[in-house]
Protein backbone atom coordinates (compact mmCIF):
# COMPACT_ATOMS: atom_id res chain seq x y z
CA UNK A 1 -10.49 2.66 1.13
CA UNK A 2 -8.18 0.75 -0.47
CA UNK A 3 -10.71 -1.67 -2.33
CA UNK A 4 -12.59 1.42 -3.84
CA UNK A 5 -9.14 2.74 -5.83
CA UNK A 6 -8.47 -0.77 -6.45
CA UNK A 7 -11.50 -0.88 -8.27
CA UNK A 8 -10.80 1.64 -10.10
CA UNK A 9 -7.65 0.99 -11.07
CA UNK A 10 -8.26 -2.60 -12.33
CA UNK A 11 -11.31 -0.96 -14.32
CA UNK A 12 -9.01 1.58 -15.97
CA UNK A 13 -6.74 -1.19 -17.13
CA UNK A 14 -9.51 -3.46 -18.19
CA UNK A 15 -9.86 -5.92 -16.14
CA UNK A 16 -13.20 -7.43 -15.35
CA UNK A 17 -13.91 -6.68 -11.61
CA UNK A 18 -15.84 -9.12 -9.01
CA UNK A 19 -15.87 -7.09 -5.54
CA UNK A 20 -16.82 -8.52 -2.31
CA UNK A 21 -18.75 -6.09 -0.36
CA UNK A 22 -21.96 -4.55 1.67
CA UNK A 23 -21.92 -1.58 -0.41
CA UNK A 24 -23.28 -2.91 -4.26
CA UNK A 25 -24.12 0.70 -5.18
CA UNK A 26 -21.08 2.57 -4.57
CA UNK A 27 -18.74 -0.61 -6.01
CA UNK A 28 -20.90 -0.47 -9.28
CA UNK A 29 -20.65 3.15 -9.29
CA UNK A 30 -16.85 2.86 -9.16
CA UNK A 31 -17.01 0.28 -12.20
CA UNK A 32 -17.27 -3.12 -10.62
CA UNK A 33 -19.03 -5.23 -13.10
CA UNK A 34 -20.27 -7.61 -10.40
CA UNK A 35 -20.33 -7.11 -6.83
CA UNK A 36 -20.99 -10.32 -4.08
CA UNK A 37 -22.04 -9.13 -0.65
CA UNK A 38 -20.15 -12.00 1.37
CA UNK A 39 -22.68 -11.95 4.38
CA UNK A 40 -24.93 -13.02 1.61
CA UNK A 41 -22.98 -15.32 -0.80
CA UNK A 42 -19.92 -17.26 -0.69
CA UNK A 43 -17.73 -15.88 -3.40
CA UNK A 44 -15.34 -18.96 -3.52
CA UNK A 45 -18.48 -21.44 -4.24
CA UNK A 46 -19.82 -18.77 -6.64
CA UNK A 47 -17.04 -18.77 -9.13
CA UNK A 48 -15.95 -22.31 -8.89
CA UNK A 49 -17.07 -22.69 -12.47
CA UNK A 50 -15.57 -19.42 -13.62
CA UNK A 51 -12.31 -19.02 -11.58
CA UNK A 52 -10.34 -15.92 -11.41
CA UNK A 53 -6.85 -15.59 -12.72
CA UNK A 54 -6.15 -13.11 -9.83
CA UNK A 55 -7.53 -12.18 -6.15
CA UNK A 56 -6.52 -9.12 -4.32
CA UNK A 57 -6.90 -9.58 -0.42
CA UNK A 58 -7.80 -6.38 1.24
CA UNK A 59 -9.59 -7.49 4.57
CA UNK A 60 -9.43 -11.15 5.20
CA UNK A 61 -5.94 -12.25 5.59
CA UNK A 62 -4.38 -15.75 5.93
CA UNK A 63 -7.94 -17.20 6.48
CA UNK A 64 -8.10 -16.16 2.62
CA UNK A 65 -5.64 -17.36 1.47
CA UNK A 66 -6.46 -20.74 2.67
CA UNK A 67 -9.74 -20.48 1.23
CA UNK A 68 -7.77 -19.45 -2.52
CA UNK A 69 -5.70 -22.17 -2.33
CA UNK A 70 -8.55 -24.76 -2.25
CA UNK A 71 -10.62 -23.43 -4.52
CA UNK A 72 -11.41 -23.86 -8.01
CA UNK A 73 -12.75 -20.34 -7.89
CA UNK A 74 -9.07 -19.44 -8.05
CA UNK A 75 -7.77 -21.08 -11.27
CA UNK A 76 -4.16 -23.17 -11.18
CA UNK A 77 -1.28 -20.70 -11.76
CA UNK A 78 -3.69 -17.96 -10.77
CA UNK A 79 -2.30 -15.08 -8.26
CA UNK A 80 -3.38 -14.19 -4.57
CA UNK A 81 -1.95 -11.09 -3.54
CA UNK A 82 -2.21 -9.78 0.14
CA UNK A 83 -2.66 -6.23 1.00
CA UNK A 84 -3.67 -6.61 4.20
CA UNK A 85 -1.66 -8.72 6.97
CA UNK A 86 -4.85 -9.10 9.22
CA UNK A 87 -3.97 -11.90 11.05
CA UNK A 88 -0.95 -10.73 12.86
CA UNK A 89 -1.50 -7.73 15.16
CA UNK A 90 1.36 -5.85 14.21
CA UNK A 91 2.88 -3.92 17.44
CA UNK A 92 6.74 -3.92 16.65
CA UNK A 93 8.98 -1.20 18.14
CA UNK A 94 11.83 -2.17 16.61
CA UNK A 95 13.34 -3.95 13.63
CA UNK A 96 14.14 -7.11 15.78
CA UNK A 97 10.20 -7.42 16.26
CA UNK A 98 9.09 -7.86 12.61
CA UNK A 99 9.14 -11.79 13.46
CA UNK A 100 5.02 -11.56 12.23
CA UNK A 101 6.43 -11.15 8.68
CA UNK A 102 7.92 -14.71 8.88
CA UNK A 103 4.66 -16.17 7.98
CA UNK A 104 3.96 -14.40 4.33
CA UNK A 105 7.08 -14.09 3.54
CA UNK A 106 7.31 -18.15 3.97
CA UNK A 107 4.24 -18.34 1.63
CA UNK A 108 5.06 -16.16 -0.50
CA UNK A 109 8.73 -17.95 -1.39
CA UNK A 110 6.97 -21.64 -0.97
CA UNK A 111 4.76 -20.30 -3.78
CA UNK A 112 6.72 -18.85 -6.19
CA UNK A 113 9.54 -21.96 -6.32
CA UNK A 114 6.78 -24.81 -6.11
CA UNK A 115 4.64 -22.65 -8.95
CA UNK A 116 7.48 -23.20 -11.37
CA UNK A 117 6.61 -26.51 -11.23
CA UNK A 118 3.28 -26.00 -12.92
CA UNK A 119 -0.50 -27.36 -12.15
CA UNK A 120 0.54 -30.56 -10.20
CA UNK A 121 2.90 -28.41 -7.83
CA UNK A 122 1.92 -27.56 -4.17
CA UNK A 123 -1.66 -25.49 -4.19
CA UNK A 124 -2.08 -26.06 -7.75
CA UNK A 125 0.63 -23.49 -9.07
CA UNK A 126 -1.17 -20.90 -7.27
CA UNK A 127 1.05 -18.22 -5.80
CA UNK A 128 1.02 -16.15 -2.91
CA UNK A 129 2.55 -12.41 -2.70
CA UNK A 130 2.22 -9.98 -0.65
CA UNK A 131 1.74 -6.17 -1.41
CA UNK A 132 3.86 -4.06 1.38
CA UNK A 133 3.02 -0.40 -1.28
CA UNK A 134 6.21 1.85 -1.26
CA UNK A 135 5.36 4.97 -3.40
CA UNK A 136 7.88 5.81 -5.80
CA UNK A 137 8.08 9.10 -7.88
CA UNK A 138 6.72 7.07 -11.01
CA UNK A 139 4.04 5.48 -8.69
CA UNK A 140 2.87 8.97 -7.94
CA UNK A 141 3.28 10.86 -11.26
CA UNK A 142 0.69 7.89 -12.11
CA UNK A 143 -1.51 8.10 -9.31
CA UNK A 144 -1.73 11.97 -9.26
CA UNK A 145 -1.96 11.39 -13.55
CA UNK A 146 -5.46 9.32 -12.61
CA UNK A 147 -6.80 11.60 -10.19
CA UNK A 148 -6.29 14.38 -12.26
CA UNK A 149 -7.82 12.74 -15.45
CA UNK A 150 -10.72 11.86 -13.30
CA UNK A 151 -10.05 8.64 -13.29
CA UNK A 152 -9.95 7.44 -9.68
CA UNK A 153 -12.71 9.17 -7.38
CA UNK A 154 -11.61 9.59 -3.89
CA UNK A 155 -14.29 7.93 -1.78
CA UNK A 156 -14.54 9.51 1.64
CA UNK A 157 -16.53 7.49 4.40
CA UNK A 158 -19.86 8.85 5.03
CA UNK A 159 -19.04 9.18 8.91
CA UNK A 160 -15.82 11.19 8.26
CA UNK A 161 -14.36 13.50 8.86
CA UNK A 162 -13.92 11.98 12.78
CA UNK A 163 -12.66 14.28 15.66
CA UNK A 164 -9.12 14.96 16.65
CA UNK A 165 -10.04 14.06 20.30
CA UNK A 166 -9.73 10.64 22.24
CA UNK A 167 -13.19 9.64 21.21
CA UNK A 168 -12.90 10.46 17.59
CA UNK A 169 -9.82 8.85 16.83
CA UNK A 170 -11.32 5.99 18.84
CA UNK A 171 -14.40 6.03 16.55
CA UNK A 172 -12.23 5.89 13.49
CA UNK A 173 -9.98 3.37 14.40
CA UNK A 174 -12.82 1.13 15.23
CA UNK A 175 -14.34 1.83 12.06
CA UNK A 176 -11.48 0.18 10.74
CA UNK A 177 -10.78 -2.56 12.95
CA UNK A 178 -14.36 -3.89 12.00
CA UNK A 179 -13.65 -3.26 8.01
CA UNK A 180 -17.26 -1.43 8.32
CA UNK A 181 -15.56 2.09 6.31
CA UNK A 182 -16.83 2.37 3.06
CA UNK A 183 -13.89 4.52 1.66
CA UNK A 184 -11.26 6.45 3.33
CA UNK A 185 -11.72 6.95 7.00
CA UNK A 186 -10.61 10.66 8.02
CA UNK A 187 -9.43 12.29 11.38
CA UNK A 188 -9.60 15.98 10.63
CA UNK A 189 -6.73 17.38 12.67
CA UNK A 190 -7.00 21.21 12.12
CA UNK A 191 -10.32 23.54 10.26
């Protein structure tokens, strides 16, 4: 879901887009100019000779980032920004349970005060964020702007819309556990 707008939106900017995925057809039908399926390939050996300036996380997690750091296929100074938090199972009932934040939030300050240092700082100068979202009203006069120029296609899994029973929601969230949606997974609640 998330990787098929950000396609879009990098395209719409001009960006040159390398997506990791299983589905090659609907990526280059969203603009991707290359697509690596990563059962296939290993994108960070790939584009060791052509690094990228920046790498958007949306399924991975820390394992990732580790990978980025190391990597010429992610060039010194370049950016790794986490949308997903993967690796921490995130079950907090309160605000005195967020303690799974510690970890990218450490990364993501060791980052950005070693990277001022330059190429021969920790990682290279690489730097770590992380992308938490937050829509403001400018966010969505720009968002809604897109859609309605026809600029970002809403990609709907093939296997939605799921039930609004036990089972369905089950299905869907499952779907998503394994990263196997290929666009937005739906629950339909009411006809």
């Amino acid at each position: 879901g998330v990787g098929t707008v950000l396609v879009q939106l990098l395209k719409s900017e001009g960006a040159h887009v390398v997506a990791t995925s299983t589905a090659e057809g609907l990526m280059k039908g969203l603009g991707a100019d290359e697509v690596v399926d990563y059962r296939v390939k290993d994108v960070w050996r790939e584009y060791e000779s052509s690094p990228f300036d920046l790498v958007i996380d949306c399924a991975v997690g820390k394992q990732a980032w580790y990978r980025a750091r190391s990597s010429p296929a992610l060039r010194p100074g370049g950016r790794f920004v986490a949308v997903v938090l993967q690796d921490w199972h995130i079950s907090a009932k309160k605000l005195a349970d967020m303690g799974f934040m510690l970890p990218p939030l450490w990364r993501t300050l060791l980052t950005s005060c070693t990277s001022l240092l330059g190429r021969n700082s920790l990682y290279g100068g690489k730097r770590y964020q992380m992308f938490l979202g937050g829509a403001t009203p400018e966010r969505m006069e720009r968002a809604c702007k897109l859609v309605a120029d026809k600029k970002i296609k809403c990609v709907v899994d093939g296997a939605s819309p799921h039930a609004f029973t036990t089972a369905g929601v089950r299905a869907a969230m499952t779907l998503h556990e394994d990263r196997r949606g290929k666009g937005k997974i739906v629950v339909q609640v009411a006809e």
